[in-house]
N, C-alpha and C. Protein backbone atom coordinates (compact mmCIF):
# COMPACT_ATOMS: atom_id res chain seq x y z
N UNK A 1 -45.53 -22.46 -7.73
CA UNK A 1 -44.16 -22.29 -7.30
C UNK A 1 -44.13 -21.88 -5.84
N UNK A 2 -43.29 -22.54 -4.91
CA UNK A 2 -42.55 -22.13 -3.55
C UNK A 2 -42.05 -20.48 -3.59
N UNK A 3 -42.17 -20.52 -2.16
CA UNK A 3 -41.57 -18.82 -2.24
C UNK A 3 -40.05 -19.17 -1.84
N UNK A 4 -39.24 -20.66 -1.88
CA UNK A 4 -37.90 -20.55 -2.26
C UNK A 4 -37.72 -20.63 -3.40
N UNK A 5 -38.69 -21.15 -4.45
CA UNK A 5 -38.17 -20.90 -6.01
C UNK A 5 -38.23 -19.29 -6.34
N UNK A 6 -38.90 -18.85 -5.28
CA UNK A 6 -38.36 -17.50 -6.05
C UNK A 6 -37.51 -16.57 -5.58
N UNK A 7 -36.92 -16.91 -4.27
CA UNK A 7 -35.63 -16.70 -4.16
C UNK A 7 -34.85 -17.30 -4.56
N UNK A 8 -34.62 -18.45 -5.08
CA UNK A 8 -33.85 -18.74 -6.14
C UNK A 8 -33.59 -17.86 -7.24
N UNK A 9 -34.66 -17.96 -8.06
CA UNK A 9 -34.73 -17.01 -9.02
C UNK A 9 -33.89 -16.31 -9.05
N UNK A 10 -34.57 -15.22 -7.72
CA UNK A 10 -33.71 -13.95 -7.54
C UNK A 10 -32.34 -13.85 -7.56
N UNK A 11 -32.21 -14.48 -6.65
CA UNK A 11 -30.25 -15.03 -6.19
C UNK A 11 -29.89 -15.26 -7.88
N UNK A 12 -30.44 -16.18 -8.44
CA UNK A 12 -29.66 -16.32 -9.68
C UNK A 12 -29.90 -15.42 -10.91
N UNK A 13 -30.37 -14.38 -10.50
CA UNK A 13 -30.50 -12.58 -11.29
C UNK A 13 -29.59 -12.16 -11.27
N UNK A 14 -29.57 -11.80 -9.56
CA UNK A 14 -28.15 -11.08 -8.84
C UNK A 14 -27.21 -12.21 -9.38
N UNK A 15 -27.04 -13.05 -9.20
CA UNK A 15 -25.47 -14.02 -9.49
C UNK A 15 -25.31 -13.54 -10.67
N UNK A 16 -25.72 -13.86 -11.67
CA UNK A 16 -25.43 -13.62 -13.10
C UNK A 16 -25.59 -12.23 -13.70
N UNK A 17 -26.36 -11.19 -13.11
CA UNK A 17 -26.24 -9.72 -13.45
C UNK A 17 -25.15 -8.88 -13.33
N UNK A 18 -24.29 -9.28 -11.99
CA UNK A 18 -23.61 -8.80 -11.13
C UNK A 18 -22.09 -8.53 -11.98
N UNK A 19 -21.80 -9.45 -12.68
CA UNK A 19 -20.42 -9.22 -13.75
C UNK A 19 -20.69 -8.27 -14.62
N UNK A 20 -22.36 -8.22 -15.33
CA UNK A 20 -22.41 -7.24 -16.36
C UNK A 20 -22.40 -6.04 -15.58
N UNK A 21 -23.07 -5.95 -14.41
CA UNK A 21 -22.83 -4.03 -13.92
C UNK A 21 -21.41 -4.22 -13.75
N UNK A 22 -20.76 -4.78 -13.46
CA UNK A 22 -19.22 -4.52 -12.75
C UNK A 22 -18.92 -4.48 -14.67
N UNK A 23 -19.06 -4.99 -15.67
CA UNK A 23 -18.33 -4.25 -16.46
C UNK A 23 -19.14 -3.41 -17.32
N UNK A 24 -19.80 -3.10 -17.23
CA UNK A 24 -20.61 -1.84 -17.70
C UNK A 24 -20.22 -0.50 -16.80
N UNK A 25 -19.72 -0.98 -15.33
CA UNK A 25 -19.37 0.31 -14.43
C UNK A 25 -18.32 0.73 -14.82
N UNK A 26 -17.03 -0.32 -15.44
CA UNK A 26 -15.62 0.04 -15.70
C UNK A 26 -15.56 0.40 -16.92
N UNK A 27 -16.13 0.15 -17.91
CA UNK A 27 -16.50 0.46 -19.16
C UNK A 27 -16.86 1.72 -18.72
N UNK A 28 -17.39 2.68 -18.34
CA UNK A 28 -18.12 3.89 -18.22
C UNK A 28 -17.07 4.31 -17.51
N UNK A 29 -16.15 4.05 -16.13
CA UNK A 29 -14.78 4.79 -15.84
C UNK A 29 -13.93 4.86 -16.73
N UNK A 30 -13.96 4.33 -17.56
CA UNK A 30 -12.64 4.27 -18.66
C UNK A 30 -12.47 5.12 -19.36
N UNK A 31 -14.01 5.95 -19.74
CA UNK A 31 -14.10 6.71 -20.77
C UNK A 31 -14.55 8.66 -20.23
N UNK A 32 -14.52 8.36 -19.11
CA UNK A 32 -15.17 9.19 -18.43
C UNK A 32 -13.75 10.40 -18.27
N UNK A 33 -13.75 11.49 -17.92
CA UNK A 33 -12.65 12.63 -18.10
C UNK A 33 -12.12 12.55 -16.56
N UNK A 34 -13.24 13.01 -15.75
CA UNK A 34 -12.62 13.19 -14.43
C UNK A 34 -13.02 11.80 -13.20
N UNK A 35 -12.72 12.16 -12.21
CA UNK A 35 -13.45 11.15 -11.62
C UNK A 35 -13.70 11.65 -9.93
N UNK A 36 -15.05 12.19 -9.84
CA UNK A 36 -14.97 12.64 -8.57
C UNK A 36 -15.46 11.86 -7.40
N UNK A 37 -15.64 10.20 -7.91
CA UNK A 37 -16.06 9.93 -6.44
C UNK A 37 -14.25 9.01 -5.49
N UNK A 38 -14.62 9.58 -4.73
CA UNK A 38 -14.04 9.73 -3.80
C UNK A 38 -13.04 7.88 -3.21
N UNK A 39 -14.69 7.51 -2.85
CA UNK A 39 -14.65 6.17 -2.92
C UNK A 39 -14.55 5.20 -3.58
N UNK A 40 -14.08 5.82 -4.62
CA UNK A 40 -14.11 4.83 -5.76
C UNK A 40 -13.11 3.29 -5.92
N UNK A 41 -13.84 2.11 -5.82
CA UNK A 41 -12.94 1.02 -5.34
C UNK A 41 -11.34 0.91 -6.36
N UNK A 42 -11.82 1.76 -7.69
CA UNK A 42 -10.69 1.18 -8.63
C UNK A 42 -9.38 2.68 -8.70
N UNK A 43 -10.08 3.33 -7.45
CA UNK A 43 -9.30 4.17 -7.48
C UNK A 43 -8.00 4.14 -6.06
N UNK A 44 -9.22 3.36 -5.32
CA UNK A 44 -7.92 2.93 -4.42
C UNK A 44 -7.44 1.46 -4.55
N UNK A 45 -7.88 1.28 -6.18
CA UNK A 45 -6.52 -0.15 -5.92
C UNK A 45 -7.55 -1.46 -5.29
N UNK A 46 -8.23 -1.50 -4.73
CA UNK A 46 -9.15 -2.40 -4.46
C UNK A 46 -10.51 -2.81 -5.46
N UNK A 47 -9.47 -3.52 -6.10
CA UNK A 47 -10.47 -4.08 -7.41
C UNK A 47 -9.87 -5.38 -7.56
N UNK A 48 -10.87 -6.05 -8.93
CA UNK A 48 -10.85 -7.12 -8.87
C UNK A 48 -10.14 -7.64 -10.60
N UNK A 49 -9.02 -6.58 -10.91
CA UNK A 49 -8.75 -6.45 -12.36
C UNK A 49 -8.32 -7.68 -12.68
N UNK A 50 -7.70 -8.65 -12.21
CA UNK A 50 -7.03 -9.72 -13.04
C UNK A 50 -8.16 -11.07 -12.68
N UNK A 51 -9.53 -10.69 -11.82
CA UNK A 51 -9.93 -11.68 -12.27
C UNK A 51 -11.21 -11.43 -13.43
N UNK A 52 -11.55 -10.22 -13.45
CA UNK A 52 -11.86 -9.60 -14.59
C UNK A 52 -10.99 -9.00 -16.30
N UNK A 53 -10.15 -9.77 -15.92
CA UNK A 53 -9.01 -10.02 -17.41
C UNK A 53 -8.31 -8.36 -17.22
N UNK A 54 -8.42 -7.62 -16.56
CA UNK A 54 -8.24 -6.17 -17.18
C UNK A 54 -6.82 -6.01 -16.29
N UNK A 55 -5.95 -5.65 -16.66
CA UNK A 55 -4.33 -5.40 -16.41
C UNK A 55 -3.93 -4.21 -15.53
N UNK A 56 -4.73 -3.00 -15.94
CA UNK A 56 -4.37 -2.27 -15.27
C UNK A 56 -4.45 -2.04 -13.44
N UNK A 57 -3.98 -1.45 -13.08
CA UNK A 57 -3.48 -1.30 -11.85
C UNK A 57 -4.26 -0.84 -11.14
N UNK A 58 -4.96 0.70 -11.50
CA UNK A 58 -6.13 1.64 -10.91
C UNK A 58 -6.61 2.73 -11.64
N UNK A 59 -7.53 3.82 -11.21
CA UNK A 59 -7.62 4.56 -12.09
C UNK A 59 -6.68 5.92 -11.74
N UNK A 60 -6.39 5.88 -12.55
CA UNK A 60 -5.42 7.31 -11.96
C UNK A 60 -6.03 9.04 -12.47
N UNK A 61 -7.05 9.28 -12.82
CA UNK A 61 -8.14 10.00 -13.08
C UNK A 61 -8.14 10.82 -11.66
N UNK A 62 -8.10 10.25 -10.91
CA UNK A 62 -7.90 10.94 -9.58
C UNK A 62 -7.24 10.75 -8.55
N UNK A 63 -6.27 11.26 -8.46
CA UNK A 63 -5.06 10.74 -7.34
C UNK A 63 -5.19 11.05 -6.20
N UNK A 64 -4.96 10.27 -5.46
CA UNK A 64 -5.25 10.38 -3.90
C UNK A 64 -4.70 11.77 -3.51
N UNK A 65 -5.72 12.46 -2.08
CA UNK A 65 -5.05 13.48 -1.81
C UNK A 65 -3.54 13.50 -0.88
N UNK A 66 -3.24 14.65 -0.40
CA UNK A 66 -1.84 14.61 0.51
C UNK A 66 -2.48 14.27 1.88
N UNK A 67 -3.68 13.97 1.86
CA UNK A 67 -4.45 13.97 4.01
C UNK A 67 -4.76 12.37 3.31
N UNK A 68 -4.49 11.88 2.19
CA UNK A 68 -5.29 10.43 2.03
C UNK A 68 -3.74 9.56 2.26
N UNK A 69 -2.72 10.46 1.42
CA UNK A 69 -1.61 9.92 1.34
C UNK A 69 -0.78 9.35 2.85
N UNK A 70 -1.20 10.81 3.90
CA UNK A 70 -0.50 10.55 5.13
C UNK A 70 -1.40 9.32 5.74
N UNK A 71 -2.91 9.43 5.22
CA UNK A 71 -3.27 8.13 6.39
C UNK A 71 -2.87 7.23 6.35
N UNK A 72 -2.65 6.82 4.80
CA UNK A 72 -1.87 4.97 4.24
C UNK A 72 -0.67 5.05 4.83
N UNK A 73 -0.04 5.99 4.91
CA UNK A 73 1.44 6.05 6.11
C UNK A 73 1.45 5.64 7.56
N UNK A 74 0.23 6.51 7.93
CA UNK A 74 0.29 6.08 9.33
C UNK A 74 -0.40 4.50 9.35
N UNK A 75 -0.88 4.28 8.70
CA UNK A 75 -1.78 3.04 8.85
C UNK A 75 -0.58 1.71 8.73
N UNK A 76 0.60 1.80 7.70
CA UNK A 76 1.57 1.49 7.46
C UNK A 76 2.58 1.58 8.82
N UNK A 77 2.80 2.80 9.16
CA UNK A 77 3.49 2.44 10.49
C UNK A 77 2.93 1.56 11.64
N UNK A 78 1.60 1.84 12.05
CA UNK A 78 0.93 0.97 12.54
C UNK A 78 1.25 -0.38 12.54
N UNK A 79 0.88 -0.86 11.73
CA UNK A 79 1.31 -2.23 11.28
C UNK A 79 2.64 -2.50 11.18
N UNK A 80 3.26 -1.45 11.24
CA UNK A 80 4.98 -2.24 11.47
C UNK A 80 5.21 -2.05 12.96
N UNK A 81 4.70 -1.19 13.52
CA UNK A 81 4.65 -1.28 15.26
C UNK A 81 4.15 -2.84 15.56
N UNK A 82 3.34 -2.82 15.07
CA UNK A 82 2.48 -4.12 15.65
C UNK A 82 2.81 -5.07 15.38
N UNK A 83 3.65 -5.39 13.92
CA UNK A 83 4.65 -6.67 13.80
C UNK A 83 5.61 -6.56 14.97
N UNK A 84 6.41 -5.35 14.95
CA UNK A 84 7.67 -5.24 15.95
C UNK A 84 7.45 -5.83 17.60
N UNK A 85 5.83 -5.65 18.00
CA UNK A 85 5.79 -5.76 19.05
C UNK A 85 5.36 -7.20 19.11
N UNK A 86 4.66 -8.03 18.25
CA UNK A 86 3.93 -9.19 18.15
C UNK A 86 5.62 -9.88 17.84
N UNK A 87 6.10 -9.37 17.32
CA UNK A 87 7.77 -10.45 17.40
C UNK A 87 8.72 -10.12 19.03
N UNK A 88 8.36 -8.62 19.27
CA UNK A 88 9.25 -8.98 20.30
C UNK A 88 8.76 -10.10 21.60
N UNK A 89 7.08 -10.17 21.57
CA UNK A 89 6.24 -10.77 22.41
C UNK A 89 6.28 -12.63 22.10
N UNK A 90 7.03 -12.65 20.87
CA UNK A 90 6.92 -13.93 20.24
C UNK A 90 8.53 -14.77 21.09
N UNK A 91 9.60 -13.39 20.70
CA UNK A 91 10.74 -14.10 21.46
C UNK A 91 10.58 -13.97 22.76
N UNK A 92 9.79 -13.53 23.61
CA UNK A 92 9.66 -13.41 25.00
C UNK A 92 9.06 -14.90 25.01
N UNK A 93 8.30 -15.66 24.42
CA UNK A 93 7.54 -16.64 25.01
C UNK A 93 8.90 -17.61 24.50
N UNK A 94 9.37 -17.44 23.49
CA UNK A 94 10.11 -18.32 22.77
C UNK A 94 11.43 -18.42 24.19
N UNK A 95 12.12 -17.93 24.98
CA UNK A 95 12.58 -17.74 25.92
C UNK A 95 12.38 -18.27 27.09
N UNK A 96 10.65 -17.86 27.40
CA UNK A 96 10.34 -18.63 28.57
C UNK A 96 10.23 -20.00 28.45
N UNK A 97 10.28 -20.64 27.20
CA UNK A 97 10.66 -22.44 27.51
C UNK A 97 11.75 -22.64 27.54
């Protein structure tokens, strides 16, 4: 055997392993009491539930703090500054023809 058949191999370990940890990981949040990591993708909503059949929304086991809450705000204003200014910059060109 080539040493690309056995990165093949490999790749197709990881390809096909990769669904069972992702539901063996959520399976184990589901049942679990608290939830202290921090980073947790299904806690901020950045998951992959509906293409993994699962409905729910996030985990709510641990709710964001009040210093997590203000950043998604400011991060939110941000981005509406930056529409406001990317449109006012849009009718400025729209003008100059």
């Amino acid at each position: 055997m080539d040493y690309s058949d056995y990165i093949l191999i490999a790749g197709c370990c990881v390809l096909f392993s990769w669904p069972l940890v992702i539901l063996i990981w959520r399976i184990t949040c589901h049942f679990k009491k608290t939830c202290t990591w921090k980073k947790c993708p299904y806690r901020h909503h950045d998951h992959m539930s509906l293409d993994m059949f699962w409905m729910e929304i996030g985990c709510d086991k641990f709710p964001p703090t009040p210093d997590e809450i203000e950043e998604e705000e400011k991060k939110f204003d941000q981005l509406e500054d930056l529409i406001r200014e990317l449109d006012r910059e849009n009718k400025e060109k729209q003008n100059k023809k």
